[in-house]
N, C-alpha and C. Protein backbone atom coordinates (compact mmCIF):
# COMPACT_ATOMS: atom_id res chain seq x y z
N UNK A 1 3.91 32.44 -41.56
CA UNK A 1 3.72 31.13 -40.99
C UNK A 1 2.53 30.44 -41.66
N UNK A 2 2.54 28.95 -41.80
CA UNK A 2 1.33 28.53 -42.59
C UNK A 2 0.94 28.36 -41.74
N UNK A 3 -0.73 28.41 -41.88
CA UNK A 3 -1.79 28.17 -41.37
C UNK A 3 -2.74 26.75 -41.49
N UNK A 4 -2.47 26.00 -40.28
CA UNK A 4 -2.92 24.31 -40.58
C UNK A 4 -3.72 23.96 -39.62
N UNK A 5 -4.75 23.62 -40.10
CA UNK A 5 -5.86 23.05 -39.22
C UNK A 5 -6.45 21.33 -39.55
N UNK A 6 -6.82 21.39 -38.16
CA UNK A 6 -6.68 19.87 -38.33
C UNK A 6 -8.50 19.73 -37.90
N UNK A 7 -8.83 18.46 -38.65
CA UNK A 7 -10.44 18.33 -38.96
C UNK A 7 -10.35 16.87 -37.96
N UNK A 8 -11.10 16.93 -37.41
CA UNK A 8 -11.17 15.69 -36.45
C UNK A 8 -12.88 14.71 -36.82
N UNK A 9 -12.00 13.74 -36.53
CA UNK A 9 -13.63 13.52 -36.93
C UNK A 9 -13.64 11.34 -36.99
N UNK A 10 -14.59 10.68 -36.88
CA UNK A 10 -15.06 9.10 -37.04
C UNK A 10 -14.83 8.95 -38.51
N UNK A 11 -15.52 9.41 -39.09
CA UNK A 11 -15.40 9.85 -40.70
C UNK A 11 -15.84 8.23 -41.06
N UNK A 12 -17.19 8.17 -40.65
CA UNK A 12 -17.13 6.38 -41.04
C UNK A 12 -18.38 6.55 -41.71
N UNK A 13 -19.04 6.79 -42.66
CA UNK A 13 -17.93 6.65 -43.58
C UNK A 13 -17.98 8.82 -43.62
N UNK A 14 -16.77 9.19 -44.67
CA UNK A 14 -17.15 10.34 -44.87
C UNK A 14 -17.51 11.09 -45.98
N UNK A 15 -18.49 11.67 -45.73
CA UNK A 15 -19.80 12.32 -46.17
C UNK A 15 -19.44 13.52 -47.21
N UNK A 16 -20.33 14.19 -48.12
CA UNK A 16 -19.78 15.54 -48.88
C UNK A 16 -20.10 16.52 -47.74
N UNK A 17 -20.77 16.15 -46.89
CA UNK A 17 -20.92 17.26 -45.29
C UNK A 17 -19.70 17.58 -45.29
N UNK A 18 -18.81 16.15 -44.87
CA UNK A 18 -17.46 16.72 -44.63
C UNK A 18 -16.39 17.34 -45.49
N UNK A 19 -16.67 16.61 -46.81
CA UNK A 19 -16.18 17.10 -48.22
C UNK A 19 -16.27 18.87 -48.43
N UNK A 20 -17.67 19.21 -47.85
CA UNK A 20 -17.74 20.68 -48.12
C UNK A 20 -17.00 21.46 -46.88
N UNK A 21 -16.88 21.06 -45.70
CA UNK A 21 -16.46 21.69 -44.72
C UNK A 21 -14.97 22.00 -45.06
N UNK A 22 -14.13 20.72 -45.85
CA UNK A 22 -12.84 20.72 -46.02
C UNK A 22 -12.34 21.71 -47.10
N UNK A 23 -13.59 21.95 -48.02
CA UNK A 23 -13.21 22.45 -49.69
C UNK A 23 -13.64 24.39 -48.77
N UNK A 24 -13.98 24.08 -48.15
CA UNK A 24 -14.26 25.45 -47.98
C UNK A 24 -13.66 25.88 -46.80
N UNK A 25 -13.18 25.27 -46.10
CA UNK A 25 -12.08 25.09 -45.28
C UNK A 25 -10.55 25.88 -45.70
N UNK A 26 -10.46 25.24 -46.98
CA UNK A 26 -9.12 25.36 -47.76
C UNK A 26 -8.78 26.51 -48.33
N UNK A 27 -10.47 27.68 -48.11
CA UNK A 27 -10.12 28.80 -48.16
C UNK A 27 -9.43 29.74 -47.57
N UNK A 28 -9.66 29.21 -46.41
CA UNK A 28 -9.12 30.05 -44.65
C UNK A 28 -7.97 29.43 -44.54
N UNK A 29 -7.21 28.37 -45.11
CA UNK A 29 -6.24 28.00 -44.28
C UNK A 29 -5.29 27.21 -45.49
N UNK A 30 -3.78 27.03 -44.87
CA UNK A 30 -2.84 26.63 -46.13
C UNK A 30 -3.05 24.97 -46.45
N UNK A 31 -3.13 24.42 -45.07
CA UNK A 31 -3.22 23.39 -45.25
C UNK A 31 -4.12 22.75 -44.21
N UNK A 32 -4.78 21.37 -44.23
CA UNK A 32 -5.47 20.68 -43.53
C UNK A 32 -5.13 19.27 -42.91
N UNK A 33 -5.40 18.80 -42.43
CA UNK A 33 -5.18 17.75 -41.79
C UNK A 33 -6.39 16.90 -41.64
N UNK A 34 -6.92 16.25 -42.06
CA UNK A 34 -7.57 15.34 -41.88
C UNK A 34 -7.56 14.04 -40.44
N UNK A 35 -7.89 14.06 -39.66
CA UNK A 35 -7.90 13.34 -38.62
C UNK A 35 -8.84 12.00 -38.11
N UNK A 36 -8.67 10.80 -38.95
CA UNK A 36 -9.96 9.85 -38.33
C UNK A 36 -9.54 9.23 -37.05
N UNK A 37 -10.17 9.75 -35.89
CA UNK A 37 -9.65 9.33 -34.58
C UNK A 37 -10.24 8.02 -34.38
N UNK A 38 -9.81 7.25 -33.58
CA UNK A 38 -9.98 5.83 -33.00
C UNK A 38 -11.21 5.96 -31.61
N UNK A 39 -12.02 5.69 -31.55
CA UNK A 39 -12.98 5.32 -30.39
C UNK A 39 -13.22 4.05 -30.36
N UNK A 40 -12.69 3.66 -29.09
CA UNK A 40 -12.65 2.58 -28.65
C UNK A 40 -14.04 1.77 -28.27
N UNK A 41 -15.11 2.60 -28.35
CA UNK A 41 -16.11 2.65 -27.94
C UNK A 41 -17.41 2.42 -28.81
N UNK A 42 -16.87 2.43 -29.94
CA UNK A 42 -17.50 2.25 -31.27
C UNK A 42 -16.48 1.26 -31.96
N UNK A 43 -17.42 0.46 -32.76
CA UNK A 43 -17.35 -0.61 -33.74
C UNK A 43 -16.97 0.43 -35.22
N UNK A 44 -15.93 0.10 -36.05
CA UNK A 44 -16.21 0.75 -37.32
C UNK A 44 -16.80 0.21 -38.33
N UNK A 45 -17.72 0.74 -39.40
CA UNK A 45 -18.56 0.30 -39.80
C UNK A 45 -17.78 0.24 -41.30
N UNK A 46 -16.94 0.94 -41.76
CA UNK A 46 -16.37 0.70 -43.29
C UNK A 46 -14.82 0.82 -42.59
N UNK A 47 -13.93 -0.26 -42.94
CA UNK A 47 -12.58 -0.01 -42.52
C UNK A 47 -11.93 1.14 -42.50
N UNK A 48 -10.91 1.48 -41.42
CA UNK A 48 -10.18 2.47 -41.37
C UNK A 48 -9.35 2.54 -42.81
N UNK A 49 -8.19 1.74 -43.06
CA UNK A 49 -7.63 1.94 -43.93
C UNK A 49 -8.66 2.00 -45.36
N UNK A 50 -9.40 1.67 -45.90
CA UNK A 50 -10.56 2.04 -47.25
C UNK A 50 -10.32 3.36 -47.05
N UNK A 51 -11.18 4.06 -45.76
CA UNK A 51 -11.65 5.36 -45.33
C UNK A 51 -10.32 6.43 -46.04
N UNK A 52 -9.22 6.15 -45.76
CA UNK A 52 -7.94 6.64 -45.68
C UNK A 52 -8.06 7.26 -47.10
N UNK A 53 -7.87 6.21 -47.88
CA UNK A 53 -7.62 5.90 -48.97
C UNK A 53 -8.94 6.90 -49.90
N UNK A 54 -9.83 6.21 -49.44
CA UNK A 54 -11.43 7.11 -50.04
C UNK A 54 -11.14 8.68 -49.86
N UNK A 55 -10.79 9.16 -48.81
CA UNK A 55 -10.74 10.74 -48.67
C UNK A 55 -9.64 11.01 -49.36
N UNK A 56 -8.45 10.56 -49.09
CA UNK A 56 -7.56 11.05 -50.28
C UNK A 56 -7.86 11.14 -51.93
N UNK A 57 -8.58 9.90 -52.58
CA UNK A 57 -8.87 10.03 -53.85
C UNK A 57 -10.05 11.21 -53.93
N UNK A 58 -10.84 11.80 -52.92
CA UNK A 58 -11.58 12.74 -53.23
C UNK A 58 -11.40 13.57 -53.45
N UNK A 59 -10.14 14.16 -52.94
CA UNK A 59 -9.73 15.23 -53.06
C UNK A 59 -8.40 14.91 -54.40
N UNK A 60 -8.69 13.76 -54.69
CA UNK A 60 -7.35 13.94 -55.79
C UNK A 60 -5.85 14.15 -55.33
N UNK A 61 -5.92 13.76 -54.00
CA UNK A 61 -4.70 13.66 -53.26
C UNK A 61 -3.63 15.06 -53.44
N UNK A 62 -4.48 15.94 -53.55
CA UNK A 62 -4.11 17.34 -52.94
C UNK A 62 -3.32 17.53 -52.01
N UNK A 63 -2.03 18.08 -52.24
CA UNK A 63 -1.00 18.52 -51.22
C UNK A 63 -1.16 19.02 -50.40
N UNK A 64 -2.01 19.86 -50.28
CA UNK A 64 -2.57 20.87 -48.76
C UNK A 64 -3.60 19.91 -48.59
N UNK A 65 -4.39 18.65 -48.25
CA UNK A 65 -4.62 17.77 -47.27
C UNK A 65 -3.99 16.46 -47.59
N UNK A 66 -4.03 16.53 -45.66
CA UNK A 66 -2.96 15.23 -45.64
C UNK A 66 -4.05 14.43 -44.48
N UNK A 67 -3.73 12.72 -44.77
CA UNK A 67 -5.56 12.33 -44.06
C UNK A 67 -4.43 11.17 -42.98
N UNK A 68 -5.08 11.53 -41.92
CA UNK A 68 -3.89 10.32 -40.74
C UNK A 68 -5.44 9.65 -39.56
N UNK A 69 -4.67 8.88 -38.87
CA UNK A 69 -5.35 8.18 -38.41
C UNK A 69 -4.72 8.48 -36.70
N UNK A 70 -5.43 8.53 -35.73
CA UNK A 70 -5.22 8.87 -34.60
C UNK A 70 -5.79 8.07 -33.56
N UNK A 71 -4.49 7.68 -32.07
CA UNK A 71 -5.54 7.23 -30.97
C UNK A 71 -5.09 7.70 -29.85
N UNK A 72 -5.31 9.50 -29.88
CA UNK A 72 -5.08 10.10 -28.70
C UNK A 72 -5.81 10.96 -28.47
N UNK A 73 -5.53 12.11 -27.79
CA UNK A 73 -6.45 13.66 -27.66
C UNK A 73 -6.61 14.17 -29.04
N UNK A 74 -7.58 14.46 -29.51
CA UNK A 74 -7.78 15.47 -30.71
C UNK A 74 -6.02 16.28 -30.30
N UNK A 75 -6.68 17.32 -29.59
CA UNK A 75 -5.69 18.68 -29.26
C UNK A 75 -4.38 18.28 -28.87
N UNK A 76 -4.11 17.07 -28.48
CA UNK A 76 -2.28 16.52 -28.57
C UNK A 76 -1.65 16.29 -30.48
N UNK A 77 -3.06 15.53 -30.65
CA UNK A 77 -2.62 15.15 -32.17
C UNK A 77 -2.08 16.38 -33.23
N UNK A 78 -3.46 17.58 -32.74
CA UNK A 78 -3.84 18.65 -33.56
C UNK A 78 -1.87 19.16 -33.54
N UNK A 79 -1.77 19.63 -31.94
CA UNK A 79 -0.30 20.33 -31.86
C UNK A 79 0.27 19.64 -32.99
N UNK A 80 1.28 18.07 -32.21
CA UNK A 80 1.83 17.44 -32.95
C UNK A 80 2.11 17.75 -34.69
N UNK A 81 1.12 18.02 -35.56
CA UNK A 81 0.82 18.39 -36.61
C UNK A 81 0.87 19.87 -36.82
N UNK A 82 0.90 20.20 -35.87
CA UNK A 82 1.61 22.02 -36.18
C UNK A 82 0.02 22.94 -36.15
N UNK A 83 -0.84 22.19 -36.03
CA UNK A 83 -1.96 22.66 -36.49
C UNK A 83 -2.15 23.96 -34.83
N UNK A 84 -2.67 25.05 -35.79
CA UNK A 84 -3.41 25.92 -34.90
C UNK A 84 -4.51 26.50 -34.37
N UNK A 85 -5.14 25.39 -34.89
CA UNK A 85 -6.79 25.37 -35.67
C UNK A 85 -7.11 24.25 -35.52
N UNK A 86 -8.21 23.94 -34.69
CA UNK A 86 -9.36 22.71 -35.65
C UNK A 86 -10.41 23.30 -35.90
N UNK A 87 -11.52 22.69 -37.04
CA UNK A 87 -11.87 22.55 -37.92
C UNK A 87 -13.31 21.52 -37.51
N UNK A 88 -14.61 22.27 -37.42
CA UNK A 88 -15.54 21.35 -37.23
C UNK A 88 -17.01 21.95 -37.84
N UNK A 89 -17.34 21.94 -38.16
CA UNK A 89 -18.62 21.67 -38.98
C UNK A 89 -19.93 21.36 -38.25
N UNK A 90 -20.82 22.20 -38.05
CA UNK A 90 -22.08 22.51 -37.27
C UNK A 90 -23.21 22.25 -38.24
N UNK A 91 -24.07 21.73 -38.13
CA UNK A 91 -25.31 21.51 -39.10
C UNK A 91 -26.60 22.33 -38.51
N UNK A 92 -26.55 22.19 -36.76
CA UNK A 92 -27.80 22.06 -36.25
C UNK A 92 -27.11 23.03 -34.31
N UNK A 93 -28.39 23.49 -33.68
CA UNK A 93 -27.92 24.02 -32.65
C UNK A 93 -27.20 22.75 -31.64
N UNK A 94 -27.75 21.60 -31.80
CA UNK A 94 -27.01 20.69 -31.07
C UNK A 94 -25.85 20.15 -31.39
N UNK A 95 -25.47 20.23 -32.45
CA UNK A 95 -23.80 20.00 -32.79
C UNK A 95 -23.40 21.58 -31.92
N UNK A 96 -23.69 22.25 -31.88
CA UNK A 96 -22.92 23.63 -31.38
C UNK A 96 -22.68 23.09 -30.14
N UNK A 97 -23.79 22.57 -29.24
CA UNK A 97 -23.66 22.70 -27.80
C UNK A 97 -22.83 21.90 -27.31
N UNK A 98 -22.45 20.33 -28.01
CA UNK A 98 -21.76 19.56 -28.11
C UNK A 98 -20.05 19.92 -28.26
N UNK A 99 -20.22 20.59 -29.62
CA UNK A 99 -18.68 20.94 -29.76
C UNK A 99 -18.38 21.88 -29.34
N UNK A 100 -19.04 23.09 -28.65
CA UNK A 100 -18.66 23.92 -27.63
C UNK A 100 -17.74 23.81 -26.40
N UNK A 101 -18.11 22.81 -25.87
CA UNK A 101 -18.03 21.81 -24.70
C UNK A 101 -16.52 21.98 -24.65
N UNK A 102 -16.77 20.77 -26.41
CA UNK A 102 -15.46 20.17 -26.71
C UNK A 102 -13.86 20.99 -26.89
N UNK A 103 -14.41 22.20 -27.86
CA UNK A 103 -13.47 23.24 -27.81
C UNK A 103 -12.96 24.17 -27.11
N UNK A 104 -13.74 24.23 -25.95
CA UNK A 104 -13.37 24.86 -24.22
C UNK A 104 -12.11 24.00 -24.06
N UNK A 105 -12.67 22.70 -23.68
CA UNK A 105 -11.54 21.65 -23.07
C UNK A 105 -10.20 21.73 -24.21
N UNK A 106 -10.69 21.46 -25.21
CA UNK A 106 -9.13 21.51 -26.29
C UNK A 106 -8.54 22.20 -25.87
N UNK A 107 -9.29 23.74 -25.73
CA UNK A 107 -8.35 24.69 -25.89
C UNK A 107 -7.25 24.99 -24.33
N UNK A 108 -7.81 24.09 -23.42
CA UNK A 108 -7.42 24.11 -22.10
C UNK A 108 -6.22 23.33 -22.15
N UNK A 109 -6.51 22.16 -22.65
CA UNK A 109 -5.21 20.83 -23.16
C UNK A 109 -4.07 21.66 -24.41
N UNK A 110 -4.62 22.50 -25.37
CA UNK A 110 -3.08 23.17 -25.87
C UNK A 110 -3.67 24.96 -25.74
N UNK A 111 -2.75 25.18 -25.23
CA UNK A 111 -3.35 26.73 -25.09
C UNK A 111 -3.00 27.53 -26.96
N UNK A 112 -4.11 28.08 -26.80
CA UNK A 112 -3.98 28.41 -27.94
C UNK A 112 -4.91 28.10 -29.34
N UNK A 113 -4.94 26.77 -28.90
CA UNK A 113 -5.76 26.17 -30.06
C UNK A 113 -7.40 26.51 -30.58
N UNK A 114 -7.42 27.17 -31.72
CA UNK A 114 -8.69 27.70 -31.53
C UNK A 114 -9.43 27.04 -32.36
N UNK A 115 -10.95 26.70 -32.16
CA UNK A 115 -11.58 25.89 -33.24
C UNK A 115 -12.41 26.49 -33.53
N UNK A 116 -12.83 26.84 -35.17
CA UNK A 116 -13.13 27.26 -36.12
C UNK A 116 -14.33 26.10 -36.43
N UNK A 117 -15.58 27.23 -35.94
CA UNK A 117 -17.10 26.45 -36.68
C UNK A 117 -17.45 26.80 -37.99
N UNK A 118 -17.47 25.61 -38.76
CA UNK A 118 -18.45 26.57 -40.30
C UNK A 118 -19.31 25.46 -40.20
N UNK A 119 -20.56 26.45 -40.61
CA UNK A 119 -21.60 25.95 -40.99
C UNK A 119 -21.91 25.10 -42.14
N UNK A 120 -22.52 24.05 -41.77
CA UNK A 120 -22.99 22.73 -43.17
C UNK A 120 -23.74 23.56 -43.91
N UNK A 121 -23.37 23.97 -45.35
CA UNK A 121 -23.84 24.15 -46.45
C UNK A 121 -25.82 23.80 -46.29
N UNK A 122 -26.87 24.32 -46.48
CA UNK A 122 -27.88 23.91 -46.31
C UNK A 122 -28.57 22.61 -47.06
N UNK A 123 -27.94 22.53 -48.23
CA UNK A 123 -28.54 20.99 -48.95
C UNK A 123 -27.69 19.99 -48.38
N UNK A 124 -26.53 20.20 -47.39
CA UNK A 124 -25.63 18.91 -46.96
C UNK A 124 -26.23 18.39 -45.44
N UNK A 125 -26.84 19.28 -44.98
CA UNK A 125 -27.20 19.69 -43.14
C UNK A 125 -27.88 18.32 -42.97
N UNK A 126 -28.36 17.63 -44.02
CA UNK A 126 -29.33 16.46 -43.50
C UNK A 126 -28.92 15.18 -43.57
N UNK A 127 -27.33 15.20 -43.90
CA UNK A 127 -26.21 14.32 -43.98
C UNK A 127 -25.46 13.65 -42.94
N UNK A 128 -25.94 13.06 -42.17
CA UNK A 128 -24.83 12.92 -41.00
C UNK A 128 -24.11 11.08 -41.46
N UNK A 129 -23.06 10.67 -40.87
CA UNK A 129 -22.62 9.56 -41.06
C UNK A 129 -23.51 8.59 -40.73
N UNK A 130 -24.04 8.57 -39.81
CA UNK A 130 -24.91 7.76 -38.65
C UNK A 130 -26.13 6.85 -39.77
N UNK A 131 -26.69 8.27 -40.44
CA UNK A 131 -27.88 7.70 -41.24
C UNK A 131 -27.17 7.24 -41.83
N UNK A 132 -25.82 7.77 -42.94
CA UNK A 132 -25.49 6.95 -44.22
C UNK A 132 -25.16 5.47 -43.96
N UNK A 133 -24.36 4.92 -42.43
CA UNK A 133 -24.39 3.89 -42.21
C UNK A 133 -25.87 3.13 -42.26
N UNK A 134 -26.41 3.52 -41.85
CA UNK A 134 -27.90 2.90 -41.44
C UNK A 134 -28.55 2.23 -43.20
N UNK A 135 -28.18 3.34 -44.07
CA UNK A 135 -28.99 3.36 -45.17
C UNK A 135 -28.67 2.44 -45.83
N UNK A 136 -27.18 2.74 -45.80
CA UNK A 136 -26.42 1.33 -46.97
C UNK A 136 -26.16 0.18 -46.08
N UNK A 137 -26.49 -0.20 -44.60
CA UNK A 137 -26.84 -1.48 -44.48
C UNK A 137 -27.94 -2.02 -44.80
N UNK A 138 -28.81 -1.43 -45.03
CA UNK A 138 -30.23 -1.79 -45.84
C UNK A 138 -30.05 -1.90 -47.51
N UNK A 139 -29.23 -1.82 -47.56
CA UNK A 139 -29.00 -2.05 -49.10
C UNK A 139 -29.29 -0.53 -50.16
N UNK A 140 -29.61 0.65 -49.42
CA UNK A 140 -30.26 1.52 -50.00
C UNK A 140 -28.61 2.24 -50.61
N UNK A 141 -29.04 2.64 -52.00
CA UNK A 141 -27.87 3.28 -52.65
C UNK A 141 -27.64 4.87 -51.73
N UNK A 142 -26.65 4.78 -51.41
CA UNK A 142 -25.70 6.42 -50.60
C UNK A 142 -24.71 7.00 -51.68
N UNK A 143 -24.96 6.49 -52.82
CA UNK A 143 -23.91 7.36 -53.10
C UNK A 143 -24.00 8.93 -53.15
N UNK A 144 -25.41 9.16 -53.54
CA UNK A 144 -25.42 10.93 -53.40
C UNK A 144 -25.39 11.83 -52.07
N UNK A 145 -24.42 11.01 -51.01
CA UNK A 145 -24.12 11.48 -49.69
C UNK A 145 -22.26 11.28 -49.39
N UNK A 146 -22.23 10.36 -50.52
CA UNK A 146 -20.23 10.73 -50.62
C UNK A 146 -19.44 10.84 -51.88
N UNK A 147 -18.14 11.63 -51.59
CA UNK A 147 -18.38 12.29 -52.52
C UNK A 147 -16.95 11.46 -53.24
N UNK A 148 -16.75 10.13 -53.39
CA UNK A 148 -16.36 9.20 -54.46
C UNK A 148 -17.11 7.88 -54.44
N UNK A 149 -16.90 7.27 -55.52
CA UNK A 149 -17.38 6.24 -56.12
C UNK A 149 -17.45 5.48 -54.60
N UNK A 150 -19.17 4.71 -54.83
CA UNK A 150 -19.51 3.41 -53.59
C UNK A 150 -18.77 2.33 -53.93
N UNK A 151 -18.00 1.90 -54.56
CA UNK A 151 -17.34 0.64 -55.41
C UNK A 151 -16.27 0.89 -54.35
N UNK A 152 -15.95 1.83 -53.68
CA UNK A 152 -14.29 2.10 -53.15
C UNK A 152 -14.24 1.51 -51.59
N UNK A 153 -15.93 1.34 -51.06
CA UNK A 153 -16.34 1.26 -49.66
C UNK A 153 -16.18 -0.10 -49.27
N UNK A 154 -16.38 -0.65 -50.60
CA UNK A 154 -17.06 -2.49 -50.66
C UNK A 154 -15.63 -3.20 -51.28
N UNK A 155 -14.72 -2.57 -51.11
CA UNK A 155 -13.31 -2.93 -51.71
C UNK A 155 -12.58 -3.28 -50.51
């Protein structure tokens, strides 16, 4: 049976944080899923469709990830997609306590579903989306925080 996990995530914009979680991701598993969920609750700061488009050319549009856009439960979407796995990426003890939480409840909403922490690479850990938004509205160059061309963001 293949093994597919699905990466959930704002991904606004997304980061080589996430770039490394996925590339090393792709070791453990056949295929991935890429997931930029919808929060209604947040403003997006680089369009959804760019975003789409940006993660696919990073990866060179690699057959084992596939990048979709979502506005439901992580863990409805995850099933849906066959996935048996998500896929999240810890930098710091407070991402743990956070997505701890989160992966109790998933796993309550599809039984079964287990989510898989890897740790942020240590030169990526100081990467979060939040700042990169912050930085390049100040005009400050980000590109050495994603991992294709800034020309693709402003398109």
């Amino acid at each position: 049976m293949k093994r597919i996990a699905f990466f959930p995530g704002s991904f606004d914009p997304f980061t080589k944080g996430h770039a490394d979680i996925v590339e090393r991701g792709l070791k453990l598993f056949d295929q991935i899923v890429i997931g930029i969920g919808h929060n209604p609750a947040k403003e997006r700061y680089f369009p959804l469709e760019v975003m789409v488009g940006v993660i696919k050319g990073a990866f060179n549009n690699d057959e084992r990830i596939k990048v979709i856009n979502y506005n439901d439960l992580t863990a409805k979407v995850a099933k849906e997609y066959g996935a048996q796995f998500l896929i999240r990426g810890l930098r710091n003890t407070t991402d743990f306590e956070y997505e701890n939480t989160i992966a109790q409840v998933n796993r309550q909403i599809v039984d079964g579903l287990e989510t898989v922490f890897l740790i942020t690479s240590p030169e990526l850990a100081p990467i979060s989306s939040s700042i990169v938004r912050e930085l390049h509205s100040f005009g400050v160059d980000v590109s050495s925080y994603v991992p294709y061309p800034l020309e693709k963001l402003n398109s």
